[in-house]
N, C-alpha and C. Protein backbone atom coordinates (compact mmCIF):
# COMPACT_ATOMS: atom_id res chain seq x y z
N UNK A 1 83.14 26.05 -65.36
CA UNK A 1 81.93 26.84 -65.19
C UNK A 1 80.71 25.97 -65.52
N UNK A 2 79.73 26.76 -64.66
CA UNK A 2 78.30 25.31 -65.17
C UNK A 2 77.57 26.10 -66.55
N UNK A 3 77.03 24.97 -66.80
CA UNK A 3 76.32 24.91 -68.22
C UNK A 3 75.19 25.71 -67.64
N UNK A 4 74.73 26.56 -68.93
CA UNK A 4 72.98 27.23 -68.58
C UNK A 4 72.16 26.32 -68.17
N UNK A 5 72.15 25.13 -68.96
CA UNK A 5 70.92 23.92 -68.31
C UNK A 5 70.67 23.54 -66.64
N UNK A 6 72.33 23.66 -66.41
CA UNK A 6 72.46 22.82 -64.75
C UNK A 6 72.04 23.83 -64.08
N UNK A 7 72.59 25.32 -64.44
CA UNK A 7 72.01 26.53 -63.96
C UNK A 7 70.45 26.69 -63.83
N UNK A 8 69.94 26.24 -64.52
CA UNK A 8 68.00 26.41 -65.34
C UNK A 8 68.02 25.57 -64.42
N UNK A 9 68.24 24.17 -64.12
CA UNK A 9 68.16 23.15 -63.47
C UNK A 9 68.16 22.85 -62.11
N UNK A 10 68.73 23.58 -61.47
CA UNK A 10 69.27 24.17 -59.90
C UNK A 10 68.02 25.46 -59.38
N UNK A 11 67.85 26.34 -60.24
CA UNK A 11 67.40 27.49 -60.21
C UNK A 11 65.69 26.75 -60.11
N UNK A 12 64.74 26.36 -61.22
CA UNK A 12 63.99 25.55 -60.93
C UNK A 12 63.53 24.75 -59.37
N UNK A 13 64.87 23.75 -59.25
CA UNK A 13 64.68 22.96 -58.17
C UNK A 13 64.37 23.91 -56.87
N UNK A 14 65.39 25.20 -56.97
CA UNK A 14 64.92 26.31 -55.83
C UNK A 14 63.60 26.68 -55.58
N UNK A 15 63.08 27.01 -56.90
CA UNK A 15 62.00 27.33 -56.84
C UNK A 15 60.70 26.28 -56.00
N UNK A 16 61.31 25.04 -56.58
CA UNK A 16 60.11 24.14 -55.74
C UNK A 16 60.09 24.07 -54.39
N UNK A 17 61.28 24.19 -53.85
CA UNK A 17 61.57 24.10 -52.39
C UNK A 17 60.82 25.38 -51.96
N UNK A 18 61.36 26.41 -52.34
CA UNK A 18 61.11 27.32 -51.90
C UNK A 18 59.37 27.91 -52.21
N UNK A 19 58.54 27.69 -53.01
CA UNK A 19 57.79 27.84 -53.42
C UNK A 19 56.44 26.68 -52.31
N UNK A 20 56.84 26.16 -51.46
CA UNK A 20 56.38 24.93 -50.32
C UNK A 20 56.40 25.80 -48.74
N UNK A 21 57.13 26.25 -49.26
CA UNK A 21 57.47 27.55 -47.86
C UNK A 21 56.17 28.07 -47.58
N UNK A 22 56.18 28.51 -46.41
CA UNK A 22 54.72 29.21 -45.35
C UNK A 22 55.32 30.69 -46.49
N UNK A 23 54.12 31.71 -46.08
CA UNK A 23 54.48 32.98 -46.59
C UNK A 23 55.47 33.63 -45.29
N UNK A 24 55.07 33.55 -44.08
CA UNK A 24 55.85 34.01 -42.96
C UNK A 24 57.21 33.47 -43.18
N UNK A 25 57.57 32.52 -43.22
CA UNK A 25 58.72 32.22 -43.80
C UNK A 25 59.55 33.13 -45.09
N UNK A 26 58.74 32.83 -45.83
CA UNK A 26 59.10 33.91 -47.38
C UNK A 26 59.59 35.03 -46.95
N UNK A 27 58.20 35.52 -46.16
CA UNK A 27 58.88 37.00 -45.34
C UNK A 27 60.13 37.54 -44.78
N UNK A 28 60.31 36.33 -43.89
CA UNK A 28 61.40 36.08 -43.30
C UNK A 28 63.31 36.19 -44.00
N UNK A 29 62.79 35.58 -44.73
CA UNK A 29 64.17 35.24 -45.79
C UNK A 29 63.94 36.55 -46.70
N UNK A 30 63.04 37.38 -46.78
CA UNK A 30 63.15 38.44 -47.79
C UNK A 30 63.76 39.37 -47.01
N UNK A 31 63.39 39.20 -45.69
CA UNK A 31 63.33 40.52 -44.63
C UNK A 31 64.82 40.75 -43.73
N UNK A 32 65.64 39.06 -44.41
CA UNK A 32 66.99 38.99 -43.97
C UNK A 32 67.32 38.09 -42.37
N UNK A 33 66.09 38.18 -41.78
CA UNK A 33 65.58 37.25 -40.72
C UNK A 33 65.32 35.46 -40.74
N UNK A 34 65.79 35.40 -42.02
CA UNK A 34 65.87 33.83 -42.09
C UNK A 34 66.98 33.61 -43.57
N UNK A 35 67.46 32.33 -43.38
CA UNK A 35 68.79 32.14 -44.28
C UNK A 35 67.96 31.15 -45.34
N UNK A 36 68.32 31.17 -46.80
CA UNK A 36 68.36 29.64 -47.55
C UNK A 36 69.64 28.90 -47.37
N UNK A 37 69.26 27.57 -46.98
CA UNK A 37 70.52 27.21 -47.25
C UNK A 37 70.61 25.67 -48.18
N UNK A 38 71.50 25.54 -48.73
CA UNK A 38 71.69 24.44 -49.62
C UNK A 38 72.34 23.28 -48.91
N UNK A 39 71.95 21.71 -48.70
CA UNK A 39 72.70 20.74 -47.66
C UNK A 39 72.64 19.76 -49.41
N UNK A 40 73.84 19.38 -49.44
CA UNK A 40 74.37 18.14 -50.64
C UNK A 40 73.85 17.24 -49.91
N UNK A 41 73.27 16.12 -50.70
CA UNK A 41 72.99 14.80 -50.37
C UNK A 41 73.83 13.45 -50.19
N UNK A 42 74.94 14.15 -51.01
CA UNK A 42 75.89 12.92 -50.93
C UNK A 42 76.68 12.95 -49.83
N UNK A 43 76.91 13.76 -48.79
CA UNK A 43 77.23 13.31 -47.16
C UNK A 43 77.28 14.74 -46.66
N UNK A 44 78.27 14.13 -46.04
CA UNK A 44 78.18 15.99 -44.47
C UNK A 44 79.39 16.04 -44.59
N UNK A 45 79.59 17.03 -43.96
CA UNK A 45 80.91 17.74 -43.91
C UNK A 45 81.16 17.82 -42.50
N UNK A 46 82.12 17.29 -41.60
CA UNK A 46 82.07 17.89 -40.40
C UNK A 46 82.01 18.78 -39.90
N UNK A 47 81.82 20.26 -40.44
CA UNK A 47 81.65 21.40 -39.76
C UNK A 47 80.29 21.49 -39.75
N UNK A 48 79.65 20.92 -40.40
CA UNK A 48 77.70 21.09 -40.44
C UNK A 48 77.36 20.31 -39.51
N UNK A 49 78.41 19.33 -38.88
CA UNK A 49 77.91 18.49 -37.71
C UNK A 49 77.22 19.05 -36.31
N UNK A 50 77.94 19.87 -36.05
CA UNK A 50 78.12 20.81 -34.87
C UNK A 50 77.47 21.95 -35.27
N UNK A 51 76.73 22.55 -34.07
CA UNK A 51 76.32 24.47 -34.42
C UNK A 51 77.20 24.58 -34.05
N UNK A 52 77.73 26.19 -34.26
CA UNK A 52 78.34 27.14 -33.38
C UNK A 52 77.71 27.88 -32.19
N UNK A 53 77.92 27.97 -31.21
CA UNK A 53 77.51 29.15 -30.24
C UNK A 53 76.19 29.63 -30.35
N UNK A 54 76.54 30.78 -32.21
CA UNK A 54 75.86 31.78 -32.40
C UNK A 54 75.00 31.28 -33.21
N UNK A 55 74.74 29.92 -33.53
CA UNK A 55 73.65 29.03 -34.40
C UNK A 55 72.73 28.76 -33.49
N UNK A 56 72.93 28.18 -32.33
CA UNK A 56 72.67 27.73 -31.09
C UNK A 56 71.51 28.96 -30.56
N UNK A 57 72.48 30.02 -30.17
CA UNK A 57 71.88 31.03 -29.52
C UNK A 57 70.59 31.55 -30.46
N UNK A 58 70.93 31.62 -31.72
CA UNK A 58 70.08 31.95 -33.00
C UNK A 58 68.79 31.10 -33.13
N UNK A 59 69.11 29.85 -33.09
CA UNK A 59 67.99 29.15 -33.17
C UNK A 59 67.21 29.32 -31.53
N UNK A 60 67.80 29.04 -30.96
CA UNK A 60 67.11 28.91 -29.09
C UNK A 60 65.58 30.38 -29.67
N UNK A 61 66.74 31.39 -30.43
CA UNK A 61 65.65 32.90 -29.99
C UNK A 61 64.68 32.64 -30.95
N UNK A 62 64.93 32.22 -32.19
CA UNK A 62 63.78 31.95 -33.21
C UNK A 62 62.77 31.03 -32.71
N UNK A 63 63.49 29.69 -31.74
CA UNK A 63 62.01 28.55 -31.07
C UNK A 63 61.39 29.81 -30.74
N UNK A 64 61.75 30.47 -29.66
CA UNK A 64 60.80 31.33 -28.71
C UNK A 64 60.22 32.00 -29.19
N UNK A 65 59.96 32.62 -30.35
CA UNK A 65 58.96 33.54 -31.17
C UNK A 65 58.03 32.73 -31.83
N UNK A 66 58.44 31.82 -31.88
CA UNK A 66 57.06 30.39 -32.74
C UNK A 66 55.69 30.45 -32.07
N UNK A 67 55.33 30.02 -32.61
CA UNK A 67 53.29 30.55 -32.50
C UNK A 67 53.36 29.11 -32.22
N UNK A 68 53.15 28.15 -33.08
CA UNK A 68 52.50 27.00 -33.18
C UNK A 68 53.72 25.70 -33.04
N UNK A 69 53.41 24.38 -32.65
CA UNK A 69 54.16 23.18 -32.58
C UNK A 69 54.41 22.79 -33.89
N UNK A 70 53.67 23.19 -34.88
CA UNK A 70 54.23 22.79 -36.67
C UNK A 70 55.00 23.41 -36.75
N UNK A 71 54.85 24.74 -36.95
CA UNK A 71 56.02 25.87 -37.03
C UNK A 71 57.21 25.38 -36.13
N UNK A 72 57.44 24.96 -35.55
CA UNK A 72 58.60 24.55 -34.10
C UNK A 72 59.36 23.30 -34.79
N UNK A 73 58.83 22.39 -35.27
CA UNK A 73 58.85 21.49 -35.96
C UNK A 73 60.04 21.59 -36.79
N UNK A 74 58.64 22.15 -38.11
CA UNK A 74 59.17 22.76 -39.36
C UNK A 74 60.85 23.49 -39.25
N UNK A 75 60.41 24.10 -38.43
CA UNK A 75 62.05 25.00 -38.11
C UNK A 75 63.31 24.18 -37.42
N UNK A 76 63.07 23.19 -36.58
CA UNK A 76 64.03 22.10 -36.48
C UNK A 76 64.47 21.33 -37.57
N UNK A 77 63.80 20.94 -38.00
CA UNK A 77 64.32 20.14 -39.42
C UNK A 77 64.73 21.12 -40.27
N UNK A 78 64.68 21.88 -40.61
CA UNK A 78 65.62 22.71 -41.15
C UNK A 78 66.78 22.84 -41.06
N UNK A 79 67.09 23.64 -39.45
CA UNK A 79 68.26 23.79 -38.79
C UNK A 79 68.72 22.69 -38.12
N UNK A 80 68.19 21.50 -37.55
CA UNK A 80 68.79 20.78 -37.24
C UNK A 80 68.44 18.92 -37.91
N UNK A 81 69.00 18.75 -38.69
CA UNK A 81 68.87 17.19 -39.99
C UNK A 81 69.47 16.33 -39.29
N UNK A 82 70.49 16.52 -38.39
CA UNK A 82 71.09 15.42 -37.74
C UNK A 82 70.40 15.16 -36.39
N UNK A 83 70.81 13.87 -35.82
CA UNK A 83 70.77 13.67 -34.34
C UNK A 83 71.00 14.40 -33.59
N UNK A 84 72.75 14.46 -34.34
CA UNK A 84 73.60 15.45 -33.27
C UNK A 84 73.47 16.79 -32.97
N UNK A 85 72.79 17.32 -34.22
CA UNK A 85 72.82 18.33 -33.94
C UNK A 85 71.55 18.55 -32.59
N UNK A 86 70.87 17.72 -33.21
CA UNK A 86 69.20 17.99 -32.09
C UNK A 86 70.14 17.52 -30.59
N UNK A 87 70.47 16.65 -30.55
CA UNK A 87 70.91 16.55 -29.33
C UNK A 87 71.78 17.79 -28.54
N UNK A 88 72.76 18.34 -29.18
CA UNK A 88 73.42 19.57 -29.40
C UNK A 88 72.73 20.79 -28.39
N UNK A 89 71.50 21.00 -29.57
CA UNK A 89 70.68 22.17 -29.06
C UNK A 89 69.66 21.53 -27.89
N UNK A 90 69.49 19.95 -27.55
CA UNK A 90 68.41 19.88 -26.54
C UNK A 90 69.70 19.79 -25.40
N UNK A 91 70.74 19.84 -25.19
CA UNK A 91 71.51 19.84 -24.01
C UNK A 91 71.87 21.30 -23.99
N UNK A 92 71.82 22.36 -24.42
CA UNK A 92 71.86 23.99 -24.57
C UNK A 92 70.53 24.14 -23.98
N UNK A 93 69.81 23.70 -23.98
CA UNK A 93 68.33 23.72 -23.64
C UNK A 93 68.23 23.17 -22.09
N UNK A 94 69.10 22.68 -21.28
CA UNK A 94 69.13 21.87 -20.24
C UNK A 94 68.29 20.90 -20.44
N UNK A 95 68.19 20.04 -21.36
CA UNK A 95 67.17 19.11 -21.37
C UNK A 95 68.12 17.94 -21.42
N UNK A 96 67.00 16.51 -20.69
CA UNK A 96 67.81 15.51 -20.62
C UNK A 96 67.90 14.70 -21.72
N UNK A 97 69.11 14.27 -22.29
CA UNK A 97 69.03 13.90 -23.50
C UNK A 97 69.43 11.99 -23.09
N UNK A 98 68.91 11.13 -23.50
CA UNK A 98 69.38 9.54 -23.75
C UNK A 98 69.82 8.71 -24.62
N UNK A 99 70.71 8.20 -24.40
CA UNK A 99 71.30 7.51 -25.67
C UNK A 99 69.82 7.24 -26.77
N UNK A 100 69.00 6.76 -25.69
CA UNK A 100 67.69 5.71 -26.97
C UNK A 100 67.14 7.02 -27.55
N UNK A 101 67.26 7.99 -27.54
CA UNK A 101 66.16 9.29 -27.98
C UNK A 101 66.16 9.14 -29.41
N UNK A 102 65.18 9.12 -30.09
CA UNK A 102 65.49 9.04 -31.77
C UNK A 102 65.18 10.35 -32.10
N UNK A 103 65.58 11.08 -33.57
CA UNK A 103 65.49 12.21 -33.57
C UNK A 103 64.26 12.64 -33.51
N UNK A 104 62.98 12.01 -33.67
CA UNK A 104 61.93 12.68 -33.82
C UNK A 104 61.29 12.82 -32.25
N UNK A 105 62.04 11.54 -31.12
CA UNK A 105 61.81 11.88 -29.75
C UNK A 105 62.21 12.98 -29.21
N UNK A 106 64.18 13.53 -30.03
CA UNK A 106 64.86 14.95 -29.52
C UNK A 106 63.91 16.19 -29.98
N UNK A 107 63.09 15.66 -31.50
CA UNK A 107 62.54 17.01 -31.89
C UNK A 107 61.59 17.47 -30.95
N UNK A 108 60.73 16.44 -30.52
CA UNK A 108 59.31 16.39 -29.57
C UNK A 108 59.68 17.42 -28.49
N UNK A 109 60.76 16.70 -27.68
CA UNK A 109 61.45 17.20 -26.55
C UNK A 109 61.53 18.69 -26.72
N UNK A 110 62.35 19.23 -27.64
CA UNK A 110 62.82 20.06 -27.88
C UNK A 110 61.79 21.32 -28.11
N UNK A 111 60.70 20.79 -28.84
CA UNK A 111 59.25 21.71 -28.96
C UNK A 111 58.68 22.01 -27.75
N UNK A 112 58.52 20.62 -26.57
CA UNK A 112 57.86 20.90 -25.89
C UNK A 112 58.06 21.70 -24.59
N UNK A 113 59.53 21.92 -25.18
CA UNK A 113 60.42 22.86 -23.84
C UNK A 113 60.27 24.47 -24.60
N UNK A 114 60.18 24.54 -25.46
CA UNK A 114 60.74 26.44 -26.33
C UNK A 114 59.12 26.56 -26.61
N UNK A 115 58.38 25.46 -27.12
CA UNK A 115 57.08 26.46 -27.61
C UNK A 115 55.84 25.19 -26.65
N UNK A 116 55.84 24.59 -26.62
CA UNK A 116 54.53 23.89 -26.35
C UNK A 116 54.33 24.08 -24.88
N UNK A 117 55.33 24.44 -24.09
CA UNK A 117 54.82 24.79 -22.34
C UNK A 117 53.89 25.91 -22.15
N UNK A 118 54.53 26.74 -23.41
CA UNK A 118 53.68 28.15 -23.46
C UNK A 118 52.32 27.89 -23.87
N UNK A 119 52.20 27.19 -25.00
CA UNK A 119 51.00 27.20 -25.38
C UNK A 119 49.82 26.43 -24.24
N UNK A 120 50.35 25.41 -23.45
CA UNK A 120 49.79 24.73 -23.05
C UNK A 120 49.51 25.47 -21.67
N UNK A 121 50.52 26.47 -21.34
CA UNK A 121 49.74 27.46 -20.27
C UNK A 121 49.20 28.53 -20.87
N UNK A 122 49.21 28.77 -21.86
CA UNK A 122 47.89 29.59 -22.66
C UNK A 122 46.82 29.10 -22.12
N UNK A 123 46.34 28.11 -22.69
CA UNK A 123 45.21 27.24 -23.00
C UNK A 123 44.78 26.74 -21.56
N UNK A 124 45.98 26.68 -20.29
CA UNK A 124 45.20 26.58 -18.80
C UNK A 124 44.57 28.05 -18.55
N UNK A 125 44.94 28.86 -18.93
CA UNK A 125 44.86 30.65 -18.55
C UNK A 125 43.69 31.27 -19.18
N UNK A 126 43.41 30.23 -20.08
CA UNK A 126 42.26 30.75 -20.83
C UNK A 126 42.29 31.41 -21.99
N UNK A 127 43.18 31.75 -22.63
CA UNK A 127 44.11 32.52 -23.39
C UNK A 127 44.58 31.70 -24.46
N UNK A 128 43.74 32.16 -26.12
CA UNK A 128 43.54 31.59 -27.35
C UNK A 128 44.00 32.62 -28.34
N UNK A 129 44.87 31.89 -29.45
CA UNK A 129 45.38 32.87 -30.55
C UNK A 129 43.87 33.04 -31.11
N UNK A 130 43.85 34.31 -32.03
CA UNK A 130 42.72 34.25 -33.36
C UNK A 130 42.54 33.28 -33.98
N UNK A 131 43.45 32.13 -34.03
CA UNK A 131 43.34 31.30 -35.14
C UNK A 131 42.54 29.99 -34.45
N UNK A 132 42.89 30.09 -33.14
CA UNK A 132 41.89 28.69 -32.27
C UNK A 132 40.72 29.23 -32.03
N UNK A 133 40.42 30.88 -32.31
CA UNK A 133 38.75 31.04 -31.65
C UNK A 133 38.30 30.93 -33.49
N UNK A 134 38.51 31.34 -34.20
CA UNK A 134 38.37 30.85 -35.22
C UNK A 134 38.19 29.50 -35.96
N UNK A 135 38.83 28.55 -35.24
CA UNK A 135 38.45 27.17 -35.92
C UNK A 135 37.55 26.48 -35.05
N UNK A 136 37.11 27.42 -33.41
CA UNK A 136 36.02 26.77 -32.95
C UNK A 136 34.97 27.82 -33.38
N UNK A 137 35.16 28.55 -34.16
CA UNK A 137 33.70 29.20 -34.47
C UNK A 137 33.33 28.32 -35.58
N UNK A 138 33.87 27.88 -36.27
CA UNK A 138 33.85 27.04 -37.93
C UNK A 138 33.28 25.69 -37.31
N UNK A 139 33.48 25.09 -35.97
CA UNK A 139 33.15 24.15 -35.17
C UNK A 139 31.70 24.24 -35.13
N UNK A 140 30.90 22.65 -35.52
CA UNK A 140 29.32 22.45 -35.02
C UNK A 140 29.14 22.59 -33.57
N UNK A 141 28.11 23.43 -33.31
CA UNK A 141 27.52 23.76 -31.80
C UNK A 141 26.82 22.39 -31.25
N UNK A 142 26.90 21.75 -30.11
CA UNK A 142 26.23 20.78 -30.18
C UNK A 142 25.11 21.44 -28.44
């Protein structure tokens, strides 16, 4: 059994992680709509290599509700730490994947297919969240 300290010690470290979190996020994980999960540092396990199906399908529906390319981001590295896995979900995605892709090329990819097409035909359509007419109102008029 663990000692109270390692317990105090673990419990703490949660807190910092978790305490870095967006509030929408917080929400999320309170509301049962998002998981914590714990990944050991000292290696992988082959079953964390691979999604399942219903990880796959899970994540695909969560890109598509994302507002922003941070948020899209943010939520890949979460769910997906490996290559493989990014590669994984960008071939579920019909996207073309290449040996040379590094993960932060699969993450790019991967944003710019689930959330950044949208935004970027927002923004041809004319069509701005609150939060972009807002940071051009805060914007000098020239």
């Amino acid at each position: 059994m663990s000692s109270v300290r390692t317990v105090i010690r673990v419990i703490a470290r949660l807190l910092e992680q978790i305490s870095a979190e967006s509030e929408e996020t917080l929400r999320d994980v309170a509301e049962g709509r998002a998981t914590v999960r714990v990944v050991s540092k000292r290696g992988r396990e082959r079953s964390q290599e691979h999604l399942s199906a219903a990880d796959l399908g899970a994540l695909k529906e969560r890109l598509s509700g994302i507002q922003s390319r941070e948020e899209a981001l943010k939520a890949l590295e979460e769910a997906c730490p490996t290559g493989k896995q990014l590669e994984q979900l960008a071939r579920s995605l019909d996207l073309p994947v290449q040996r040379e892709d590094t993960v932060q090329r699969l993450r790019d990819k991967i944003v710019e297919a689930t959330v950044g097409f949208k935004l970027r035909s927002d923004a041809i359509q004319g069509r701005f969240d609150l939060e972009e007419e807002q940071l051009r109102s805060k914007r000098p008029r020239q």
